[in-house]
N, C-alpha and C. Protein backbone atom coordinates (compact mmCIF):
# COMPACT_ATOMS: atom_id res chain seq x y z
N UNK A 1 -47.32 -24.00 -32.18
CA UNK A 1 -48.49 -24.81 -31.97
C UNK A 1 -49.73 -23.91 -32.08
N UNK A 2 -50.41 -24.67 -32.85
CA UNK A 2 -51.80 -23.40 -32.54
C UNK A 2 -52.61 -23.54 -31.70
N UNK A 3 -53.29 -22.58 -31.42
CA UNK A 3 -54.36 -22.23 -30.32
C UNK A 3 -56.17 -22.39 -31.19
N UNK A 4 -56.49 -23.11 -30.66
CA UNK A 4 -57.74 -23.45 -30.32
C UNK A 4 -58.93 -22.84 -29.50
N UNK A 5 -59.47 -21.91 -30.71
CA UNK A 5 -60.71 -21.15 -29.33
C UNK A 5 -62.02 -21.64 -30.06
N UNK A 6 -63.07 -21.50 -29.36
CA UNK A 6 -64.33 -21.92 -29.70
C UNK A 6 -65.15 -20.90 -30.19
N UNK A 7 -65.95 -21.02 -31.03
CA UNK A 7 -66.54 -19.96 -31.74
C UNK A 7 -67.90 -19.01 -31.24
N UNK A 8 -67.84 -17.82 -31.12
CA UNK A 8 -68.92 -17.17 -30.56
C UNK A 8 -68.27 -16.51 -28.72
N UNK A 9 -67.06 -16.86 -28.55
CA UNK A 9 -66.70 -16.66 -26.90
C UNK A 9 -65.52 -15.55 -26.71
N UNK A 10 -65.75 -15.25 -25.78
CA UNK A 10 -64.88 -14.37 -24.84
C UNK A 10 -63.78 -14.29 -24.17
N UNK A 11 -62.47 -14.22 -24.58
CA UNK A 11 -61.54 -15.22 -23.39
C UNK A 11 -60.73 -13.85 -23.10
N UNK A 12 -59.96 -14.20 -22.27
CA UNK A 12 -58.98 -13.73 -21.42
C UNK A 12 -57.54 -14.18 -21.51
N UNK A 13 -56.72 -13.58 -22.18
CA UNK A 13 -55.89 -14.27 -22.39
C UNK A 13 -54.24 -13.26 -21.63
N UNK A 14 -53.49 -14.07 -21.31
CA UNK A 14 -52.37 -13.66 -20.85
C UNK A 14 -50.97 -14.04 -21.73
N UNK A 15 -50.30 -12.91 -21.45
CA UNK A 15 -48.67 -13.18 -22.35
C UNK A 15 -47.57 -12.77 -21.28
N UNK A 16 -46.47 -13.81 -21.33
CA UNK A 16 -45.27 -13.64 -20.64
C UNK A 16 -45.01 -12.31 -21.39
N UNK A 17 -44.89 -11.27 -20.09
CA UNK A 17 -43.81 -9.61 -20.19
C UNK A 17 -42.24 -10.27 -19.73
N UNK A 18 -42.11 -10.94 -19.21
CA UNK A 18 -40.32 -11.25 -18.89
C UNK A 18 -40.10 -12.52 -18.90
N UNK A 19 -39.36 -12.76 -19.91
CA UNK A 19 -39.00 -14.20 -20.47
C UNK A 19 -38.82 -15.42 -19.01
N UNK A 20 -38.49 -14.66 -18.26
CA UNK A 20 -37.97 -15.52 -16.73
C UNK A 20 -38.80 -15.12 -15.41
N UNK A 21 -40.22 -14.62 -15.78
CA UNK A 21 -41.20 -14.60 -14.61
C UNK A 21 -42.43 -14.96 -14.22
N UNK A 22 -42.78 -15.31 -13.54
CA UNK A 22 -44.01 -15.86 -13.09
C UNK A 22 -44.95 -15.15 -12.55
N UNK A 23 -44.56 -13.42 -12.21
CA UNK A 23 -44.99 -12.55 -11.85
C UNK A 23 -46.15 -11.89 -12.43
N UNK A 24 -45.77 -11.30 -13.82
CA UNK A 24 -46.08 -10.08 -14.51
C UNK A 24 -46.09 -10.95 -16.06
N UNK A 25 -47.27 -10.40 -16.47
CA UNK A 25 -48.74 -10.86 -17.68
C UNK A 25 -49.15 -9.73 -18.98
N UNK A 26 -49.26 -9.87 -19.92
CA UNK A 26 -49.56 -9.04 -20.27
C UNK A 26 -51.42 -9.16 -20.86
N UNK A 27 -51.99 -8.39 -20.51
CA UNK A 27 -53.33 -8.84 -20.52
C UNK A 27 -54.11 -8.42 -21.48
N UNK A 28 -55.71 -9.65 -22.09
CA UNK A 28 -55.56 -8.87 -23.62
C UNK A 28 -57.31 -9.93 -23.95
N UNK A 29 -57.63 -9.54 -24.40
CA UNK A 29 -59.32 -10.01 -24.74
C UNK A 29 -58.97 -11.13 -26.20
N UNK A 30 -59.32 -11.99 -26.30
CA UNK A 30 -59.97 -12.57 -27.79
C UNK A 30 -61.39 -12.76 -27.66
N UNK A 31 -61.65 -12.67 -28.87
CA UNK A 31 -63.55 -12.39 -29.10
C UNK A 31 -63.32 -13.50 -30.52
N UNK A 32 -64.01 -14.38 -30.45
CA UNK A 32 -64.32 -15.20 -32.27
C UNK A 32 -65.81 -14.86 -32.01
N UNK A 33 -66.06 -15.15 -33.33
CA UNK A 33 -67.65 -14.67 -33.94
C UNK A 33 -68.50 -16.51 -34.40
N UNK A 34 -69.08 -16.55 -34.64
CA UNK A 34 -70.14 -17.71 -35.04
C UNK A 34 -68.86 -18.57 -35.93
N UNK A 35 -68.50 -17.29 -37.09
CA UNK A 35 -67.22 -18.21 -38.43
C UNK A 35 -66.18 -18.96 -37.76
N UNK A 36 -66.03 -18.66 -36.00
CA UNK A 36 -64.33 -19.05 -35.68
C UNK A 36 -63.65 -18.16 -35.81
N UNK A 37 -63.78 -16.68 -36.27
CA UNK A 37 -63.02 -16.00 -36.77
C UNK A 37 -62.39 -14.72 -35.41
N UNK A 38 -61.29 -14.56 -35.57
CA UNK A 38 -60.68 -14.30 -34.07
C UNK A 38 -60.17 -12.59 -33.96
N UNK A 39 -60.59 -11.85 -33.15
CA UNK A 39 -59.91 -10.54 -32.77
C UNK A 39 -59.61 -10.35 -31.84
N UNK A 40 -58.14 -9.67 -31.94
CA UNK A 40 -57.63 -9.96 -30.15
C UNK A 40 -57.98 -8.23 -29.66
N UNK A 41 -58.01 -7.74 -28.44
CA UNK A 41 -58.66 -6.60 -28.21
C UNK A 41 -57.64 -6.33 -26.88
N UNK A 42 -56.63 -5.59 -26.91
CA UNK A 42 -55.90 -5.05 -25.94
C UNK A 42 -55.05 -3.33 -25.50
N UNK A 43 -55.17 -2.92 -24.30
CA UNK A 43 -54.62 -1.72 -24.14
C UNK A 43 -52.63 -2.07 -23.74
N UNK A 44 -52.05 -1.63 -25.13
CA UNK A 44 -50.56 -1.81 -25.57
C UNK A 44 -49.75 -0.38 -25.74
N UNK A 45 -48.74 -1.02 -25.04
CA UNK A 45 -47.60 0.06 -25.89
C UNK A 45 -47.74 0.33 -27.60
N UNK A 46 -47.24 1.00 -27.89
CA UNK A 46 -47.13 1.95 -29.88
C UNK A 46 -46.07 1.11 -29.91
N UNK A 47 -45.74 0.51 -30.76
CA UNK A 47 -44.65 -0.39 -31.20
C UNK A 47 -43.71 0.93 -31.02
N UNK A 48 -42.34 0.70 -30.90
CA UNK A 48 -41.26 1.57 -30.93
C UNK A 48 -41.32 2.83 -30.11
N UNK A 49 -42.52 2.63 -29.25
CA UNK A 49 -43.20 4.07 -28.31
C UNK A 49 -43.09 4.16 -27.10
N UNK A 50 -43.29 5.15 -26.00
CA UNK A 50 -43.00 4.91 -24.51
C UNK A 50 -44.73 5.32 -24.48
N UNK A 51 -45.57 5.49 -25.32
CA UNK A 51 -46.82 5.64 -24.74
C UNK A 51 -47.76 4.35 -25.25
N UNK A 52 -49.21 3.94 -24.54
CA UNK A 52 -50.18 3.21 -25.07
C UNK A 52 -51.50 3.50 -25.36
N UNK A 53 -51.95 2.59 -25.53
CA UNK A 53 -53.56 3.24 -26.16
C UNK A 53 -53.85 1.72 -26.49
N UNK A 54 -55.60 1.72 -26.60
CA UNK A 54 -56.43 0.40 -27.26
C UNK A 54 -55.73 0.15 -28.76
N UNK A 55 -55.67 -1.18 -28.98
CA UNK A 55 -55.65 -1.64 -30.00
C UNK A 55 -56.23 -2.65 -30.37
N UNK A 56 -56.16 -3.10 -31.57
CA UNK A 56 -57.09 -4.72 -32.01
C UNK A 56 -56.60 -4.86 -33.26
N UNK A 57 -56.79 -6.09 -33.16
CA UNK A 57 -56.45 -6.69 -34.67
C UNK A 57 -56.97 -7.98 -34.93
N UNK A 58 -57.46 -8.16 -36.04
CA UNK A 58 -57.64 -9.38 -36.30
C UNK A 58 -56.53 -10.66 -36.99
N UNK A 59 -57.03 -11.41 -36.10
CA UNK A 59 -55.62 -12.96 -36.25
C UNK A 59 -56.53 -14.02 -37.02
N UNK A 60 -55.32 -14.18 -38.32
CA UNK A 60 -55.88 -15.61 -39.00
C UNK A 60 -55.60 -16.95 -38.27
N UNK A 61 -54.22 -16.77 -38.01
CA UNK A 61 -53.30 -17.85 -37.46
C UNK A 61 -52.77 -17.85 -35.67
N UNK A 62 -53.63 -18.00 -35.02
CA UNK A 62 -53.38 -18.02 -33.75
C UNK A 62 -52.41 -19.05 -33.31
N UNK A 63 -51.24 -18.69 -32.72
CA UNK A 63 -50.10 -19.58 -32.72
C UNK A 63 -49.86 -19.35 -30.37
N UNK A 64 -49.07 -20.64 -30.60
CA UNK A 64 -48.95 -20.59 -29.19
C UNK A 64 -47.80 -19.64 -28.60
N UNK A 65 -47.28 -19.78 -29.73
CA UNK A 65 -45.73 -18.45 -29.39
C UNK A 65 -45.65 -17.56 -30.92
N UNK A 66 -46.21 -16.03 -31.01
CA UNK A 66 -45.98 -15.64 -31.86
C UNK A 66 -44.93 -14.73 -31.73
N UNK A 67 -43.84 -15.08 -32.43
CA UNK A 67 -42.19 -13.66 -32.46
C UNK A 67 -41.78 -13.94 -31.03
N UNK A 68 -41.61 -12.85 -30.12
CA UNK A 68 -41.13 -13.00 -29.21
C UNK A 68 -42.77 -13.56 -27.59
N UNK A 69 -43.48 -12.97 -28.33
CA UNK A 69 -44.63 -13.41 -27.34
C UNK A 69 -45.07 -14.59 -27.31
N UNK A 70 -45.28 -14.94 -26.06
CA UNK A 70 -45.56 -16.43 -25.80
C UNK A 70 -47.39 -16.62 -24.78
N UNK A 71 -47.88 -17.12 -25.08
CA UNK A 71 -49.31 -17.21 -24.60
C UNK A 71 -49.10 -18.08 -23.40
N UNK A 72 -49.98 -17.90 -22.44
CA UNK A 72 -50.17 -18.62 -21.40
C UNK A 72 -51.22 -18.99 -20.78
N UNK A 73 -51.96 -18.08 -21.05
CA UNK A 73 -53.30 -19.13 -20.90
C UNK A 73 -54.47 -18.19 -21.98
N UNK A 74 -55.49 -18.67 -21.56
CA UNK A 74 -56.55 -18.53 -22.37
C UNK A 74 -58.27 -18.67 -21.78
N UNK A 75 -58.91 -18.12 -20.84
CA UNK A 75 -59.74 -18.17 -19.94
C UNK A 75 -60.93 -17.80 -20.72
N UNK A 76 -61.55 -18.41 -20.49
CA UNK A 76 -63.20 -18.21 -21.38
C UNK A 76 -64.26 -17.89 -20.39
N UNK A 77 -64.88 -16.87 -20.51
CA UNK A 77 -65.89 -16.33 -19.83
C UNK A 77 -67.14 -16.79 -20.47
N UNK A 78 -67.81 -18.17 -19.72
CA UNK A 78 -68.53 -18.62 -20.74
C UNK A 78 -70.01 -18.57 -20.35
N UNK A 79 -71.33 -18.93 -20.65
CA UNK A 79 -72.36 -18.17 -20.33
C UNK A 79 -73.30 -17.02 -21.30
N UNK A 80 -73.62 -15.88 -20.90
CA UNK A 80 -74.14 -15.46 -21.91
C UNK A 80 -73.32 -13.88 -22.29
N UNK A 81 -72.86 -14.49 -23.39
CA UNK A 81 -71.71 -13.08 -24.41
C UNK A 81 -72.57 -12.88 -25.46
N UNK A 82 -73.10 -11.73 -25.41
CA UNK A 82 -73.66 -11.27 -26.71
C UNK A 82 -73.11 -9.82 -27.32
N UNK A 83 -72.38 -9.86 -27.53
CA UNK A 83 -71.69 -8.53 -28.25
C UNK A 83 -72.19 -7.93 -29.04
N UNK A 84 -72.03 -6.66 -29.16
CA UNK A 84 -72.25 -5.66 -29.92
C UNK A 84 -71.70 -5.82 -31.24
N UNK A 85 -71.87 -5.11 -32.72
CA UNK A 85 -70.92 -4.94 -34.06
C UNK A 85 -69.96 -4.81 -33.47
N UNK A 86 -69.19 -5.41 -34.02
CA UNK A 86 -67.65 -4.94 -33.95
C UNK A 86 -67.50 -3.38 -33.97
N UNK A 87 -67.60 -2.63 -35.05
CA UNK A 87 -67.58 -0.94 -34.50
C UNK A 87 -68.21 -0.56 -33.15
N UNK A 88 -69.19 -0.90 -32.59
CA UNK A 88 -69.62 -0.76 -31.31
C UNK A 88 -68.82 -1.19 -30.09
N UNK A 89 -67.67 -2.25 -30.31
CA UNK A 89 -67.49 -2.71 -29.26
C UNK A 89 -66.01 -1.97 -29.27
N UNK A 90 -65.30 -1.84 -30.39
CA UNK A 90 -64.26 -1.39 -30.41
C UNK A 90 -64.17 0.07 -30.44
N UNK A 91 -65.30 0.96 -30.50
CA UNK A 91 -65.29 2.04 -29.81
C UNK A 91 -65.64 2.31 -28.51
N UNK A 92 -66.39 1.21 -28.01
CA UNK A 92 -66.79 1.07 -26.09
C UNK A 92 -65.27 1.02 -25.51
N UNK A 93 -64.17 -0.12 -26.43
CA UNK A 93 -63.40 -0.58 -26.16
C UNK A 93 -62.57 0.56 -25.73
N UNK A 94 -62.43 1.23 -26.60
CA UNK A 94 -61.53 2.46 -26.97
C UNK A 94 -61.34 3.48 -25.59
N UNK A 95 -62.89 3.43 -25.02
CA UNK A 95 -62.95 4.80 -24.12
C UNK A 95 -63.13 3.74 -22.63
N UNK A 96 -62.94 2.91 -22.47
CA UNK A 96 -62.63 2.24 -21.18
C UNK A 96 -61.99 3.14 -20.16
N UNK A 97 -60.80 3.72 -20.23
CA UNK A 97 -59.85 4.83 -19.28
C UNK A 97 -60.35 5.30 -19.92
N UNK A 98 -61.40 6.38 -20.25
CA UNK A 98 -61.60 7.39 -21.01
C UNK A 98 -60.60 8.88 -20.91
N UNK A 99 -60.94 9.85 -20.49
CA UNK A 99 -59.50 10.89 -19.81
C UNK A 99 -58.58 10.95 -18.59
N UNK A 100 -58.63 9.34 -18.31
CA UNK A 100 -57.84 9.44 -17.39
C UNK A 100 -56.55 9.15 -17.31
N UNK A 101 -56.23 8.75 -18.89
CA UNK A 101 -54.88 8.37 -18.83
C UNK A 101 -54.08 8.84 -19.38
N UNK A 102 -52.51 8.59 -19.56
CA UNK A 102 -51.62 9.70 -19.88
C UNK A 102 -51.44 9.26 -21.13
N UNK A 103 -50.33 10.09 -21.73
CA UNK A 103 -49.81 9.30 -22.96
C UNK A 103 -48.40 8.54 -22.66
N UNK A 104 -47.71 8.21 -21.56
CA UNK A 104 -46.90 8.07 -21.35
C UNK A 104 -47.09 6.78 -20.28
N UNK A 105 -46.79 5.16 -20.52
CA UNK A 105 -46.98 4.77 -20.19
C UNK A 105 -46.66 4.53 -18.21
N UNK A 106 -45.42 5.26 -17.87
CA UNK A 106 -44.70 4.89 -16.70
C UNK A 106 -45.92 6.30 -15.48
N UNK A 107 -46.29 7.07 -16.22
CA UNK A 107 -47.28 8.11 -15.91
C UNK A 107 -48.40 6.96 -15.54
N UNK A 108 -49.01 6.56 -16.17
CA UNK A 108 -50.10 5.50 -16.34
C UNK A 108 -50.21 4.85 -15.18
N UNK A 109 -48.85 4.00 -14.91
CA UNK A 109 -48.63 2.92 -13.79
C UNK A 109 -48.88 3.35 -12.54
N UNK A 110 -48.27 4.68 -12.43
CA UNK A 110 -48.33 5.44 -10.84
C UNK A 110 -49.94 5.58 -10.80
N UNK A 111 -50.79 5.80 -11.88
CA UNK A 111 -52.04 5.95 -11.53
C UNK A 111 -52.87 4.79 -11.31
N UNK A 112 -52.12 3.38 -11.35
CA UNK A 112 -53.02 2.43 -11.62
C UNK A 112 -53.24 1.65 -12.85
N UNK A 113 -53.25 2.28 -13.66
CA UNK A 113 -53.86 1.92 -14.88
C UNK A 113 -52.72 1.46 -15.92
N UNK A 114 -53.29 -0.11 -16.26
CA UNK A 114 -52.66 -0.93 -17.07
C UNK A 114 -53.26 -1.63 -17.86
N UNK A 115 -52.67 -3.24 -18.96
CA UNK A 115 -53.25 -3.50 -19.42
C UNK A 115 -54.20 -4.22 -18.68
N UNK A 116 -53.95 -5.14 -17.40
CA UNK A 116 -55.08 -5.76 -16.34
C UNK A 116 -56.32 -5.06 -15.95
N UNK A 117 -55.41 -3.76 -15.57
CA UNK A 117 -57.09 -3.25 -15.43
C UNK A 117 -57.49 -2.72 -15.96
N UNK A 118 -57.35 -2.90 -17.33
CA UNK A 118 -58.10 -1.94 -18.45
C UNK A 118 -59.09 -3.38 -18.75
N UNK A 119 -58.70 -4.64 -18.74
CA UNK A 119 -59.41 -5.47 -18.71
C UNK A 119 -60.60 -6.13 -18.03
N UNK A 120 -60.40 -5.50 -16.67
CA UNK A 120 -60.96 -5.91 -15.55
C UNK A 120 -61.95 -4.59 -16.01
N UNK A 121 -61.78 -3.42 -16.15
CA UNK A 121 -62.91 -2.46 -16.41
C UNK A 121 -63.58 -2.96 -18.07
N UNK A 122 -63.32 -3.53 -18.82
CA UNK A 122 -63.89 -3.91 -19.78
C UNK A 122 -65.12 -5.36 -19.45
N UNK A 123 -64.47 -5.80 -18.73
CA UNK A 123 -65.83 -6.84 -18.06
C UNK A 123 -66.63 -6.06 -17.41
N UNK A 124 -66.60 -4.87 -16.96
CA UNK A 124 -67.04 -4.17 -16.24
C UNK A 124 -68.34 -3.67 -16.86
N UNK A 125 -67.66 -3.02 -17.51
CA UNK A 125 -68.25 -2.21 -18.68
C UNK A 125 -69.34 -2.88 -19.69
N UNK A 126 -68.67 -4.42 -19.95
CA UNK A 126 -69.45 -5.55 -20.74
C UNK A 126 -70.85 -5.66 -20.23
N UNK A 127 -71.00 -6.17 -18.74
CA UNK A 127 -71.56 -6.47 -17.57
C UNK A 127 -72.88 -5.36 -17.52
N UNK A 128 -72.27 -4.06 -17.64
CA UNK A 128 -73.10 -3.24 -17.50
C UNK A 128 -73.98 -2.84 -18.95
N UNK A 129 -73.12 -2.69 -19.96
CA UNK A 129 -73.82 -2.42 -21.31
C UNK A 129 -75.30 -3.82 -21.74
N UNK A 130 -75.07 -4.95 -21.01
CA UNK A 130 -75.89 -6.26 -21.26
C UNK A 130 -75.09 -6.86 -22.15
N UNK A 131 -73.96 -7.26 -22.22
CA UNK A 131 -73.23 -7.96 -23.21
C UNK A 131 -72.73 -8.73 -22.67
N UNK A 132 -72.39 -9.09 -21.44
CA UNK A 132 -72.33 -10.26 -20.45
C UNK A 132 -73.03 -10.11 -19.37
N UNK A 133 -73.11 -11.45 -19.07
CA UNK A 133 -74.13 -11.55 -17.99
C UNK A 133 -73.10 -12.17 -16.59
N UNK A 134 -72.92 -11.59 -15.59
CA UNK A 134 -72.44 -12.46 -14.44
C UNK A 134 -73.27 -12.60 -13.51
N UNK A 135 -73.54 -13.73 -12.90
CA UNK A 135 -74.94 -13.10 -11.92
C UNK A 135 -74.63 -13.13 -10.61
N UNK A 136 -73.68 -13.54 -10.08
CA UNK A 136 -73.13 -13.06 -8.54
C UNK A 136 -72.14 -12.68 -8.27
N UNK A 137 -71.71 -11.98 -6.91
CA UNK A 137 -70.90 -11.41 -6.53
C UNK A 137 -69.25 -12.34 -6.57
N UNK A 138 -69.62 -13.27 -6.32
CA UNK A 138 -68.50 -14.98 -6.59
C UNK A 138 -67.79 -14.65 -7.66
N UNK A 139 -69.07 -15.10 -8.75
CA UNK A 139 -68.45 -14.94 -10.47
C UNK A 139 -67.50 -14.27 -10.30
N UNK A 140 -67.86 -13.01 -10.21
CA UNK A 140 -67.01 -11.92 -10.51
C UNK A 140 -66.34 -11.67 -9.92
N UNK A 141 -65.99 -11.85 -8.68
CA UNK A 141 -64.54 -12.12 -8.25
C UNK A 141 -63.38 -12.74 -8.24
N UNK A 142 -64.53 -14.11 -8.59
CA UNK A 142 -63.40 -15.52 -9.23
C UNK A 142 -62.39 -15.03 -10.51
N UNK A 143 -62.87 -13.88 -11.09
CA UNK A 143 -62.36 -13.67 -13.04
C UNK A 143 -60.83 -13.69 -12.43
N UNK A 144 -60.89 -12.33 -12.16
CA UNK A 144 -58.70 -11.75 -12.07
C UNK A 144 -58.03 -13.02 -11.16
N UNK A 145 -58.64 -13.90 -9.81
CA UNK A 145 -57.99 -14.60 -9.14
C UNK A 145 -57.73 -15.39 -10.15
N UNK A 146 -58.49 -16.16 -10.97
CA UNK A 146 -58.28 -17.58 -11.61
C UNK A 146 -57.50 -17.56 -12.58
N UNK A 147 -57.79 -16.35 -13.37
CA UNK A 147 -56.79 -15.89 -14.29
C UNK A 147 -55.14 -15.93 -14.61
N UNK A 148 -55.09 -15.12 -12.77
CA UNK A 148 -53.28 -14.77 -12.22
C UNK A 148 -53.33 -16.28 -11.87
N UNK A 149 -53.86 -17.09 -11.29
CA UNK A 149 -52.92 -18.44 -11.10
C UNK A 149 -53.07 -19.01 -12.11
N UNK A 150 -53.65 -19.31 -13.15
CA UNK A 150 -53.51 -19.60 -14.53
C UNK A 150 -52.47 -19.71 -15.17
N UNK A 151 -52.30 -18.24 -15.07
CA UNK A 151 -50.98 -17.75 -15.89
C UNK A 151 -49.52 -18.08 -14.99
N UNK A 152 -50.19 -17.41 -13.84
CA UNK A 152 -48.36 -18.54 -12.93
C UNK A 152 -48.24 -20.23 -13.36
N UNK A 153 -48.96 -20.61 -12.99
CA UNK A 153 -48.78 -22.63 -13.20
C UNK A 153 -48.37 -22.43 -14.47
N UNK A 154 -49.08 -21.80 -15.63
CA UNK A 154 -48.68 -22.10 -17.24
C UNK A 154 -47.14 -21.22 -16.87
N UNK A 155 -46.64 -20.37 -16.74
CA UNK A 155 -45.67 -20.02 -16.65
C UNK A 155 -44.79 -20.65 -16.25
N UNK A 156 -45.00 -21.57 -15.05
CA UNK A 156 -43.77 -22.26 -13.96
C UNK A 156 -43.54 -23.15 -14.98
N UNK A 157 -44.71 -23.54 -15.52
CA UNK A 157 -44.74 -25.15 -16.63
C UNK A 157 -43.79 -24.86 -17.84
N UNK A 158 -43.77 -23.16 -18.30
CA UNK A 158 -43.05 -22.88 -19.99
C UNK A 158 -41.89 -22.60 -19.29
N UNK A 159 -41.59 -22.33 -18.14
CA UNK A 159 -39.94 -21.71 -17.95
C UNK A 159 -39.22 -23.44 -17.29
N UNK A 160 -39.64 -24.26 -16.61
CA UNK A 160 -39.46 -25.81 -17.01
C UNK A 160 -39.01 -26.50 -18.01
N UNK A 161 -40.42 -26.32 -18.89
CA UNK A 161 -40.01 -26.87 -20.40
C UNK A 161 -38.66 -26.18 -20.90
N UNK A 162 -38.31 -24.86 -21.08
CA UNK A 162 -37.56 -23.83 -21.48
C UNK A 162 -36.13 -24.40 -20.68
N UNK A 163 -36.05 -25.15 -19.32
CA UNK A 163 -35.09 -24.75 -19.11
C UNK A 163 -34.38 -26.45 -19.42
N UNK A 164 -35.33 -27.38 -19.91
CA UNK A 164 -34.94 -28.71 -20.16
C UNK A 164 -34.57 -28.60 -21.74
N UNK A 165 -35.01 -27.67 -22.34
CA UNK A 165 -34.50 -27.20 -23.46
C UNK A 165 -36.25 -27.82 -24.62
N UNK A 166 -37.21 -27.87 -23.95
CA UNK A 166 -38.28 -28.51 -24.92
C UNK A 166 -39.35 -27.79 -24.73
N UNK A 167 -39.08 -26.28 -25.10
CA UNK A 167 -40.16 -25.07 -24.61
C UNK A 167 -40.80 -25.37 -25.96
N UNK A 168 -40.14 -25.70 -27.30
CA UNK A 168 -41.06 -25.89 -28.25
C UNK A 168 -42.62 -26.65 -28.20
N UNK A 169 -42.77 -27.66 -27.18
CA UNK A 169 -43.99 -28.10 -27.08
C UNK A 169 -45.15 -27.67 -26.13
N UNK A 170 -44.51 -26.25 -25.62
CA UNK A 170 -45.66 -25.96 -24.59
C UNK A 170 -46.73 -25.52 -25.32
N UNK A 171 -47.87 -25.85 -24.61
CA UNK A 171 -49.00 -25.77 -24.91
C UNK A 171 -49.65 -24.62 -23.46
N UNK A 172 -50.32 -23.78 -23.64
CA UNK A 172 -51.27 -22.31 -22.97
C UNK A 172 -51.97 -23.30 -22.24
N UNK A 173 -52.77 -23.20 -20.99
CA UNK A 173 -53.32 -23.50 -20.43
C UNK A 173 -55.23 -22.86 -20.77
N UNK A 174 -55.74 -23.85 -20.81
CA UNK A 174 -57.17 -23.18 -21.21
C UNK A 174 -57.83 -23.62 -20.20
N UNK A 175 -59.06 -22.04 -19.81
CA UNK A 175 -59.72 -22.52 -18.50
C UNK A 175 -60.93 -22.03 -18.95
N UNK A 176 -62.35 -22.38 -17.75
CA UNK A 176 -63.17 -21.80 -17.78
C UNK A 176 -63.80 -21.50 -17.03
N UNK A 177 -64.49 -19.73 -17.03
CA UNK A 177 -65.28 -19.59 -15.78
C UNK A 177 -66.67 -19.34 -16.72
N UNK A 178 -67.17 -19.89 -15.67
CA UNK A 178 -68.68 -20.09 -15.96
C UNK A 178 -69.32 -19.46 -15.28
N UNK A 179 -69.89 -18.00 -16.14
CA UNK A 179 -70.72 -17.01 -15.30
C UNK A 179 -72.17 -17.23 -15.48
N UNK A 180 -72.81 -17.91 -16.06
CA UNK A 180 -73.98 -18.89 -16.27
C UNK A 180 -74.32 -18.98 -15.11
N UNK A 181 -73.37 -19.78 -14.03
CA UNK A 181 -74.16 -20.59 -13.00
C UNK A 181 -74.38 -19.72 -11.54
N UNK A 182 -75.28 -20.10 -10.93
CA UNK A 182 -75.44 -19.62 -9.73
C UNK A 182 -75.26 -19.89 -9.03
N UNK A 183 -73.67 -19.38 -8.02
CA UNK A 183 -73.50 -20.31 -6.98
C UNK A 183 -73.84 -19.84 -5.74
């Protein structure tokens, strides 16, 4: 099924790490531009590797289950996103953990540092460069809570479908926080 993002926005998006949990997410940015046109922006394992690092790529075909990964939600940080060139953002992107991290991902974990909070420091980072705007202390606390129950309910909902045997029609849960408003 494909996924549906709106053009010019910011989302937050989560992927089932264990086919059978409600726990554990794998966490990961999409950015579209004015065209619709979509780049996903995440700190990943090296395919075939025990270490990670930033990556990105750009997606023609945004699907609700691509290969073995399955989407679960899709959170839009909506309000004012004004991004940098793409080379600008994907080298900001790049140095998020700047030397603090290992090359070895299980090294990484003991320190903290994953793909969540490589995310959570990238709003951070956004926030501060002027490329998003949040304007209270709320906003920005609401992001990671709304997110993790997001992704549990869409989860409880795909391992359901999955276990009635009609996981083919799940559909990601899409949300929105609205850092615009002042509450």
């Amino acid at each position: 099924m494909a996924v549906i993002l709106e053009p010019n926005s910011l989302y937050i998006a989560t992927q089932m790490l264990d086919e059978d949990s409600t726990e554990n997410f794998h966490w990961s940015f999409f950015i579209t531009d004015a065209a619709g046109d979509i780049e996903q922006h995440e700190w990943n394992m090296v395919l075939g590797k025990s270490w990670e690092k930033y990556q990105h790529y750009t997606i023609s075909d945004l699907q609700a289950t691509s290969g073995p990964a399955i989407y679960l939600s899709f959170t839009k940080l909506s309000g004012n996103w004004n991004p940098p060139s793409s080379d600008i953002l994907q080298d900001s992107l790049s140095m998020v953990f700047e030397e603090r991290t290992d090359i070895h991902y299980c090294r990484n974990r003991d320190k903290g540092l994953s793909c969540r909070t490589w995310v959570t420091k990238a709003v951070r980072m956004f926030v501060q460069k002027g490329w998003l705007f949040i304007p209270t202390r709320e906003a920005w606390r609401a992001i990671e809570p709304n997110v993790i129950i997001r992704s549990r309910l869409a989860a409880l909902i795909y391992l359901d479908m999955k276990n009635s045997q009609n996981a083919s029609n799940f559909t990601p849960s899409y949300g929105l926080i609205d850092c615009a408003l002042d509450n």
